[in-house]
Protein backbone atom coordinates (compact mmCIF):
# COMPACT_ATOMS: atom_id res chain seq x y z
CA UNK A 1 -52.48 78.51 -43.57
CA UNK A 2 -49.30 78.13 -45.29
CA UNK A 3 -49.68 74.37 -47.96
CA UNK A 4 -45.91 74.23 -48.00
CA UNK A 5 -43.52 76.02 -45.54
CA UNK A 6 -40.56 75.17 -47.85
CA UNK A 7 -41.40 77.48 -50.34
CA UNK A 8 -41.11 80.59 -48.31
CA UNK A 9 -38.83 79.26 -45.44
CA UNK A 10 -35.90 78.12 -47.90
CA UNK A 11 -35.79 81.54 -49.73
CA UNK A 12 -35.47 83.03 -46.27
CA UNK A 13 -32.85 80.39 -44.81
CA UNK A 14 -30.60 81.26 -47.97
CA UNK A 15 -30.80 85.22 -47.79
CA UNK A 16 -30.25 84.79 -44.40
CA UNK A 17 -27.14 82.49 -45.38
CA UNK A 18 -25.82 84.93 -48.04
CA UNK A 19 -25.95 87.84 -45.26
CA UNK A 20 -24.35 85.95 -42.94
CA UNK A 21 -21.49 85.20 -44.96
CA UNK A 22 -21.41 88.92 -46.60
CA UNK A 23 -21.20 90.34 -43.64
CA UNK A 24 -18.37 88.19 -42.05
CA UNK A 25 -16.10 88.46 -45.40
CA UNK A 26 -16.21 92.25 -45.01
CA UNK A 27 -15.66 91.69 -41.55
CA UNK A 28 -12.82 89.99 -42.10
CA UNK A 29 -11.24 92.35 -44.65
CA UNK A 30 -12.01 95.28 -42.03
CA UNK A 31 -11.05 94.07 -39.02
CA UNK A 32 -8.07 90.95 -39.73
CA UNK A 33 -4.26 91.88 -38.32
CA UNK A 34 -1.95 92.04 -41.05
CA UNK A 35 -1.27 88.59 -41.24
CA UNK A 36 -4.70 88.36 -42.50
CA UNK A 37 -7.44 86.21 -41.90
CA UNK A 38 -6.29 82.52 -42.40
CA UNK A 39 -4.49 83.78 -39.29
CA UNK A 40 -6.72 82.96 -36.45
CA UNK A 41 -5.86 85.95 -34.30
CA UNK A 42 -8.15 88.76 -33.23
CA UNK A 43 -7.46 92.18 -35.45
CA UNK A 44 -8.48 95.54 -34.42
CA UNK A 45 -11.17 96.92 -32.69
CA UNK A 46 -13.19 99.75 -34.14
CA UNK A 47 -15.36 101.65 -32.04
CA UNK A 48 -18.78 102.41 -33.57
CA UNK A 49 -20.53 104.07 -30.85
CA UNK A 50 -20.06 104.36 -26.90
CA UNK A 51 -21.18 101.05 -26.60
CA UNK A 52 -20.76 99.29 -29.54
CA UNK A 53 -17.54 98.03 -31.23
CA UNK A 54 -16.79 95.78 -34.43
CA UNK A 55 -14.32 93.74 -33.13
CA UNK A 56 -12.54 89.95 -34.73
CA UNK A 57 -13.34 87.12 -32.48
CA UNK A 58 -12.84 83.32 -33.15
CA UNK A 59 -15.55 81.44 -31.40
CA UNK A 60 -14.42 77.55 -31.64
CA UNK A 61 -17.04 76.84 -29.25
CA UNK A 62 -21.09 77.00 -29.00
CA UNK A 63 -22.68 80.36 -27.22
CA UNK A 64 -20.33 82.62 -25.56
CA UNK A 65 -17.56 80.46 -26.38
CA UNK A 66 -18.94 77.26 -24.17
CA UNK A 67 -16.84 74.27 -25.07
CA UNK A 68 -14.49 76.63 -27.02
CA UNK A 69 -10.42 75.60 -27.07
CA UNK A 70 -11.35 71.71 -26.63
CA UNK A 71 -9.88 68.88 -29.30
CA UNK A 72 -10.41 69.28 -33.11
CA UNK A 73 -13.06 66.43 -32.91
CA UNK A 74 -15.58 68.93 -31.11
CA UNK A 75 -15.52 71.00 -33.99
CA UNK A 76 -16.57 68.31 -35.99
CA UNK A 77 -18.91 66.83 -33.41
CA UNK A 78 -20.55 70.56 -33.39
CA UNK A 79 -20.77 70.80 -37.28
CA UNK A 80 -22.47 67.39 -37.33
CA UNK A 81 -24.87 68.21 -34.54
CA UNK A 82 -25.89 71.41 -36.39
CA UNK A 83 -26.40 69.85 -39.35
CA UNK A 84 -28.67 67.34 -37.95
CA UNK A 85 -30.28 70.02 -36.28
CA UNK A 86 -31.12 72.08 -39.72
CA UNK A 87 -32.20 68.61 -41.37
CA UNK A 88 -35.03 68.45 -37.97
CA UNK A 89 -35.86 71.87 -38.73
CA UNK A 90 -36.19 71.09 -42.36
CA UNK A 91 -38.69 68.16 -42.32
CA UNK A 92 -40.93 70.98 -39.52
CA UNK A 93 -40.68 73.31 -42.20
CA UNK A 94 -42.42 71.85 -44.56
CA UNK A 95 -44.84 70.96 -42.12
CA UNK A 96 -44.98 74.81 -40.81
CA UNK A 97 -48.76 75.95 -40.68
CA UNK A 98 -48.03 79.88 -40.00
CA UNK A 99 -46.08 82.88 -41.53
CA UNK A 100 -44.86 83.12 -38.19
CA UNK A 101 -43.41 79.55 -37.55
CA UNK A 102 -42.16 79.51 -41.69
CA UNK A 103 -39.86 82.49 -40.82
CA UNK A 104 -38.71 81.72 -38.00
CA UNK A 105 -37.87 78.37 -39.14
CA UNK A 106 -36.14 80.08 -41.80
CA UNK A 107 -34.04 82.37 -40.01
CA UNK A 108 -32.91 79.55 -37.65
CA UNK A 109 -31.60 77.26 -40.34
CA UNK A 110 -29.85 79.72 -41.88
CA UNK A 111 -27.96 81.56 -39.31
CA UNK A 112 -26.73 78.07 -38.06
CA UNK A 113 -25.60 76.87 -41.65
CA UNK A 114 -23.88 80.00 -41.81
CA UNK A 115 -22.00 78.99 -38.50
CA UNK A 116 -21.57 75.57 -39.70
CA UNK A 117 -19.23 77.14 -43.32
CA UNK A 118 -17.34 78.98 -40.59
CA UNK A 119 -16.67 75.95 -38.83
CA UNK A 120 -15.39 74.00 -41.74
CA UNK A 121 -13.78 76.73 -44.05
CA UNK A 122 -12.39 78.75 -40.54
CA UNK A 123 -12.29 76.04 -37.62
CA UNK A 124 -14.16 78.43 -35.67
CA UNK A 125 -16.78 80.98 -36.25
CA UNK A 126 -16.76 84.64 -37.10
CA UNK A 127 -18.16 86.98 -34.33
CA UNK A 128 -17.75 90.57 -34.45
CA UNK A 129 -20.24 92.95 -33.22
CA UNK A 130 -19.14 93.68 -29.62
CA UNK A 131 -22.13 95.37 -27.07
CA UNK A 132 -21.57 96.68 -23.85
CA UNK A 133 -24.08 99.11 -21.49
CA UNK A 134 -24.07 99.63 -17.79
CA UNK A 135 -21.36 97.40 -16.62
CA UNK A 136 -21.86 94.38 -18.91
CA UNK A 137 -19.81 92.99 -21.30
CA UNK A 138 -21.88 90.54 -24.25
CA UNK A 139 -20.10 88.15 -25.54
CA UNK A 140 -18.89 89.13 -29.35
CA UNK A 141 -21.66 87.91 -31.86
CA UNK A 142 -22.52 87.94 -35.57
CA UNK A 143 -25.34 88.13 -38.07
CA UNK A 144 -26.22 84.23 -37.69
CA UNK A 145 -26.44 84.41 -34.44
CA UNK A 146 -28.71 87.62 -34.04
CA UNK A 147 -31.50 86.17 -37.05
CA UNK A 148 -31.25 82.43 -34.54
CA UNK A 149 -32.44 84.26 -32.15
CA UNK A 150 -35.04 86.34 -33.50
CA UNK A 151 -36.27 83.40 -35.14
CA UNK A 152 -36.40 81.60 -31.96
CA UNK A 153 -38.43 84.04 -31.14
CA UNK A 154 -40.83 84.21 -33.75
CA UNK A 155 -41.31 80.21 -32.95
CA UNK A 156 -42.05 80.71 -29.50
CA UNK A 157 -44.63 84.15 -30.18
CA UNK A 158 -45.83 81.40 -32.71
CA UNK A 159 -46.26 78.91 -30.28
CA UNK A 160 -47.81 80.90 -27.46
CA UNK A 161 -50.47 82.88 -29.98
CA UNK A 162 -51.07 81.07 -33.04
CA UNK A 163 -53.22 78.32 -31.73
CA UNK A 164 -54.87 76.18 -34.36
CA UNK A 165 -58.47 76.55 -35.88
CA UNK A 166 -59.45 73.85 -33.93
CA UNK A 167 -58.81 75.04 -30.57
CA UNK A 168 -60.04 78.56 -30.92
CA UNK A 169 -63.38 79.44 -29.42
């Protein structure tokens, strides 16, 4: 059992934080019109595979652009509620009792504080990896949003097969 989960969850939530925000600048430089990227416009779109792109999307909203395009105040109403949100997860993580529930802790917090620098430096957030496969279009994503939901995942494996000492029999 893990004595302190902040000790290996913060580490995580700040590589995951630095990737996050390596990934979008070079993004950015790859990918933003000629104008360049202060200018909120999609760039080019560069096809990777069949059914993968990199492509420059400005999500102002939450996932797959719900609440996108409303009043300036939702951006700040969305930075402040993800904020909260990684000062929740904080006080769990240092409570965490597994690898498991440390890292995914970790990942979470920092793929959304990586969404919440977009949000104040850009107004929006960065998303440019672009899937589609038999017919269906994903909404664009990033690198924040992928390592949420893995570690969402990791929570919930965490919560359906780590049970405590005390209830094992």
């Amino acid at each position: 059992m893990l004595r302190n989960g902040l000790r290996t969850g913060l580490p995580i939530a700040l590589v995951t934080l630095i990737a996050d925000q390596v990934t979008k600048f070079e993004m950015l430089a790859m990918l933003s019109g000629p104008a360049g990227p202060r200018v909120m416009v999609g760039g080019q779109t560069i096809r990777v595979l069949d059914n993968f792109n990199l492509v420059l999307v400005w999500n102002s909203g939450v996932s797959f652009g719900l609440f996108g395009g409303g009043p300036e105040t939702t951006r700040w109403i969305l930075i402040a509620l993800a904020l909260a949100l990684c000062l929740g997860l904080g006080v769990w993580l240092r409570r965490a009792a597994s690898l498991a529930e440390t890292v995914g802790l970790g990942l979470v917090i920092g793929g959304a504080l990586g969404n919440v620098i977009d949000r104040v430096y850009w107004g929006a957030v960065v998303d440019f990896l672009d899937f589609h496969a038999f017919g269906y279009h994903w909404p664009a994503f990033n690198l924040a949003d992928t390592v949420i939901f893995i570690g969402v995942f990791c929570l919930i494996a965490d919560g359906l097969f780590n049970r405590p000492a005390s209830s094992k029999r």
